[in-house]
C-alpha atoms as a PDB file:
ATOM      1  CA  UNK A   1      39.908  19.693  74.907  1.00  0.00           C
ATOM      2  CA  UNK A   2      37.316  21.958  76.467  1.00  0.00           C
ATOM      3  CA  UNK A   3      34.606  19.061  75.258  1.00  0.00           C
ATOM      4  CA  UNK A   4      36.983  16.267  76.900  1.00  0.00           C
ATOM      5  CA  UNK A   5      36.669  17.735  80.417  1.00  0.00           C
ATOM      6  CA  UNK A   6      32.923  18.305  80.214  1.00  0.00           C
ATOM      7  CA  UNK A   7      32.450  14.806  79.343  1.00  0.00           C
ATOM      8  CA  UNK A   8      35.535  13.912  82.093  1.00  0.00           C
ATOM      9  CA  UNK A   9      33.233  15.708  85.020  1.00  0.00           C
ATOM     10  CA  UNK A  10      30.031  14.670  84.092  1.00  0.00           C
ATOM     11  CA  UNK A  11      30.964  11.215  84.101  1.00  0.00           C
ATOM     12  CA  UNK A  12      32.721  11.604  87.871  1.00  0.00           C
ATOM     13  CA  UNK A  13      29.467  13.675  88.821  1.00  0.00           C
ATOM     14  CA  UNK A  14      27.264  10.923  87.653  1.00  0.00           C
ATOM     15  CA  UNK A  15      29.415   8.153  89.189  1.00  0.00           C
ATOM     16  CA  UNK A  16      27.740   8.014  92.357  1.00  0.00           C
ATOM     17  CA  UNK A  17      24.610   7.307  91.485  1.00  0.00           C
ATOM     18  CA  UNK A  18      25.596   4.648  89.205  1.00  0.00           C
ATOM     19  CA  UNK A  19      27.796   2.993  91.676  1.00  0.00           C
ATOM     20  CA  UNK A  20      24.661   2.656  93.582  1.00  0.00           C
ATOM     21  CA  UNK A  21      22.915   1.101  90.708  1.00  0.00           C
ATOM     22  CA  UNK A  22      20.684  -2.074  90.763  1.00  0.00           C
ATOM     23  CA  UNK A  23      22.252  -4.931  89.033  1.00  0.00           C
ATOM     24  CA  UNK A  24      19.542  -7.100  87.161  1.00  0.00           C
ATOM     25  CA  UNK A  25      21.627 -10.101  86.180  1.00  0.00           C
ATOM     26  CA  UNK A  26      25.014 -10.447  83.814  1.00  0.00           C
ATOM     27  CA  UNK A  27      22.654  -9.820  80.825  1.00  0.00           C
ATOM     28  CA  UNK A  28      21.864  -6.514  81.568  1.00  0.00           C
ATOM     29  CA  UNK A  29      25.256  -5.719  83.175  1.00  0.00           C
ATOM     30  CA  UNK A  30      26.413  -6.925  79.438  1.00  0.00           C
ATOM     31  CA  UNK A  31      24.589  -4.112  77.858  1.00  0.00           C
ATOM     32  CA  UNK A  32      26.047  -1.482  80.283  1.00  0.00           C
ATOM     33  CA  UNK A  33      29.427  -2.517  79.522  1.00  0.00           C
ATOM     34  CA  UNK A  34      28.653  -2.280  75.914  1.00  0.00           C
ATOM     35  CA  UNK A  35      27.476   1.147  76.095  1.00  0.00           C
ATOM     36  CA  UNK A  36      30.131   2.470  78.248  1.00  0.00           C
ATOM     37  CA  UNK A  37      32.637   0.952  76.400  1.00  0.00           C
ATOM     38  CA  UNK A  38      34.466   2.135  73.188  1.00  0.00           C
ATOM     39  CA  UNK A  39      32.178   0.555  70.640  1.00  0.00           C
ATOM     40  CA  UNK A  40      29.461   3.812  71.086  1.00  0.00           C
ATOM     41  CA  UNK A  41      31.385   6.626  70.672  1.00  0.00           C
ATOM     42  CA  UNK A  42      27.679   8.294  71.063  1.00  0.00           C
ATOM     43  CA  UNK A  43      26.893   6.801  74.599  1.00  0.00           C
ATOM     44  CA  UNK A  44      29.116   7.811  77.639  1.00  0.00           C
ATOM     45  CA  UNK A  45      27.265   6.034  80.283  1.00  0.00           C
ATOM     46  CA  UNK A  46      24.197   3.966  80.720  1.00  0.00           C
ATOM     47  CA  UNK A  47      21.592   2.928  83.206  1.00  0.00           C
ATOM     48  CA  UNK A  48      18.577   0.220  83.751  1.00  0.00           C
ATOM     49  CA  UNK A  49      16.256   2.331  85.563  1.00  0.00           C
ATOM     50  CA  UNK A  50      14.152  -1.158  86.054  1.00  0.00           C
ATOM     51  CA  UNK A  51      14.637  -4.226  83.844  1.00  0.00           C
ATOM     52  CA  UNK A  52      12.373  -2.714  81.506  1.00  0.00           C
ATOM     53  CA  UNK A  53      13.581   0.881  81.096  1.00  0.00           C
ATOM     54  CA  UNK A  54      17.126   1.324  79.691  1.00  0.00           C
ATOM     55  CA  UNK A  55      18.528   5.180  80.127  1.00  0.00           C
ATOM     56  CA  UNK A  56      21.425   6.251  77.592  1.00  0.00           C
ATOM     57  CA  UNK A  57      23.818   9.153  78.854  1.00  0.00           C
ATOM     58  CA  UNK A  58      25.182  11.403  75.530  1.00  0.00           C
ATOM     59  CA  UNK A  59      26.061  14.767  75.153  1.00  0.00           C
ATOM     60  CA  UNK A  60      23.366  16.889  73.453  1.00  0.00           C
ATOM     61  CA  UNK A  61      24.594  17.984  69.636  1.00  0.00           C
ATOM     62  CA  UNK A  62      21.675  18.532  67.654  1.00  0.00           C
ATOM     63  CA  UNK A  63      21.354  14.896  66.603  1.00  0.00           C
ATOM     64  CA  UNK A  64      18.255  12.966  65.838  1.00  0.00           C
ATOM     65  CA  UNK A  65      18.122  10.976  69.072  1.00  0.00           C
ATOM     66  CA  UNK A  66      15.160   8.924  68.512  1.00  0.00           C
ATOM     67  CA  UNK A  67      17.202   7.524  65.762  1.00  0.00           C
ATOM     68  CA  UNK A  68      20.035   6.262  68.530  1.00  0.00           C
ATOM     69  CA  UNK A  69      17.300   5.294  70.414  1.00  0.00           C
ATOM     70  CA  UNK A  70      16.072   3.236  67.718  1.00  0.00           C
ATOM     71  CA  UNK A  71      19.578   1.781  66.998  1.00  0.00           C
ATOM     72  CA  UNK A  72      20.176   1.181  70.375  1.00  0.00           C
ATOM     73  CA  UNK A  73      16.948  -1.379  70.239  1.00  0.00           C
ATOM     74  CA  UNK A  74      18.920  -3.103  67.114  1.00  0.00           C
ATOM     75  CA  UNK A  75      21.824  -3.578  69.947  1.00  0.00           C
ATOM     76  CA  UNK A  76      19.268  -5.040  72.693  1.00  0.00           C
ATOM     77  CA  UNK A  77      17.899  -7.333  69.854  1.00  0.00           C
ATOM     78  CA  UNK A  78      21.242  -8.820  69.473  1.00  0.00           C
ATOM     79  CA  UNK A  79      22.448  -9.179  73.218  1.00  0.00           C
ATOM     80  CA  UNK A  80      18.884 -11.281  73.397  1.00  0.00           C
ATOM     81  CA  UNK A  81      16.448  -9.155  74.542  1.00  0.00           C
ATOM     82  CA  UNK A  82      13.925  -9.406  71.905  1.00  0.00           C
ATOM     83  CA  UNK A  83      10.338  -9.331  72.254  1.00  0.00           C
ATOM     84  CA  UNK A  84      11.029  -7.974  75.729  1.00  0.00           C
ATOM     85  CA  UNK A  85       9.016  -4.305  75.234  1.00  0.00           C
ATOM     86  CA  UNK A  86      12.274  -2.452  76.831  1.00  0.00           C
ATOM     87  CA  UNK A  87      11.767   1.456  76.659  1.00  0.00           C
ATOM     88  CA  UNK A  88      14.963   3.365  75.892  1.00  0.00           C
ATOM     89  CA  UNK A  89      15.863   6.606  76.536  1.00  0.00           C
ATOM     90  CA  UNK A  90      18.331   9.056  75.749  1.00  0.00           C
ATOM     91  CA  UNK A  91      19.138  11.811  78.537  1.00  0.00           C
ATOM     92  CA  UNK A  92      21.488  14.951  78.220  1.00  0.00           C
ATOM     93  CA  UNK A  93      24.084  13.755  80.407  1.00  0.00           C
ATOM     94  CA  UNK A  94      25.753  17.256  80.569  1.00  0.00           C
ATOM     95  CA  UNK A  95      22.341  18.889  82.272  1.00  0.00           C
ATOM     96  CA  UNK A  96      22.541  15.349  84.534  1.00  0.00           C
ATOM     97  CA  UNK A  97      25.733  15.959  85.909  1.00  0.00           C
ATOM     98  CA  UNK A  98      25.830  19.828  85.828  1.00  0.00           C
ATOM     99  CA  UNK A  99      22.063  20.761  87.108  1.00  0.00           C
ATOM    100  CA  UNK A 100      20.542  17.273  88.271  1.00  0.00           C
ATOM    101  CA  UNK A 101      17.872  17.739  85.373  1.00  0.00           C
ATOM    102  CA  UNK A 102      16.556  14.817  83.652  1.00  0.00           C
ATOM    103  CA  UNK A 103      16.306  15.584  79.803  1.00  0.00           C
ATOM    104  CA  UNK A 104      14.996  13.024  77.921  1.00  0.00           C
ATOM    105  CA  UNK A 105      16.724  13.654  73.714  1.00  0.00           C
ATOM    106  CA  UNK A 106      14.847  10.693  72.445  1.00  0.00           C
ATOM    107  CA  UNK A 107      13.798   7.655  72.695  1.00  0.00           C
ATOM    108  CA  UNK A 108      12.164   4.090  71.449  1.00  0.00           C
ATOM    109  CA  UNK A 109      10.371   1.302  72.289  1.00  0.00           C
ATOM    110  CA  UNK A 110      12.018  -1.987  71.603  1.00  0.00           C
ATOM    111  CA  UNK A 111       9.837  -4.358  71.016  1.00  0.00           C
END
């Protein structure tokens, strides 16, 4: 329960910013959906920084993060973005929403 309303208020912190958020077409909006929606358990929320630079919101636990990175390319490769050199990167949502810090857990470059 106690892990259920962290990830409730760091998502309503975070919600401003993202509401704010530079849309870079339907293709990358696609992606956002994906990763906000129910099919990554992992990913609570996610952001293109620029249409080059894809940010992943998760909950730090240990994990090896490079690895979702990684996976998260194998996503991008299917919604057509291949060959497109996209950086991802996967931030500590919890230190986001609670202290405004930006820690990066891992991360890949898609290529």
């Amino acid at each position: 329960m106690k892990q259920l309303t962290i990830i409730f208020l760091a998502i309503l912190l975070t919600l401003p910013t993202l509401i704010q958020a530079e849309s870079f077409g339907p293709e990358y909006d696609q992606v956002v959906s994906f990763f906000q929606g129910d099919n990554e358990p992992s990913a609570l929320d996610a952001i293109w920084d620029t249409k080059s630079v894809l940010k992943i919101g998760t909950i730090a636990a240990g994990e090896n993060n490079n690895a979702y990175a990684n996976h998260a390319c194998e996503i991008l490769y299917n919604e057509g973005f291949r060959g497109q050199a996209i950086e991802v990167i996967i931030i500590d949502i919890e230190k986001l929403a609670f202290k405004q810090e930006l820690v990066t857990l891992g991360k890949a470059t898609c290529e």
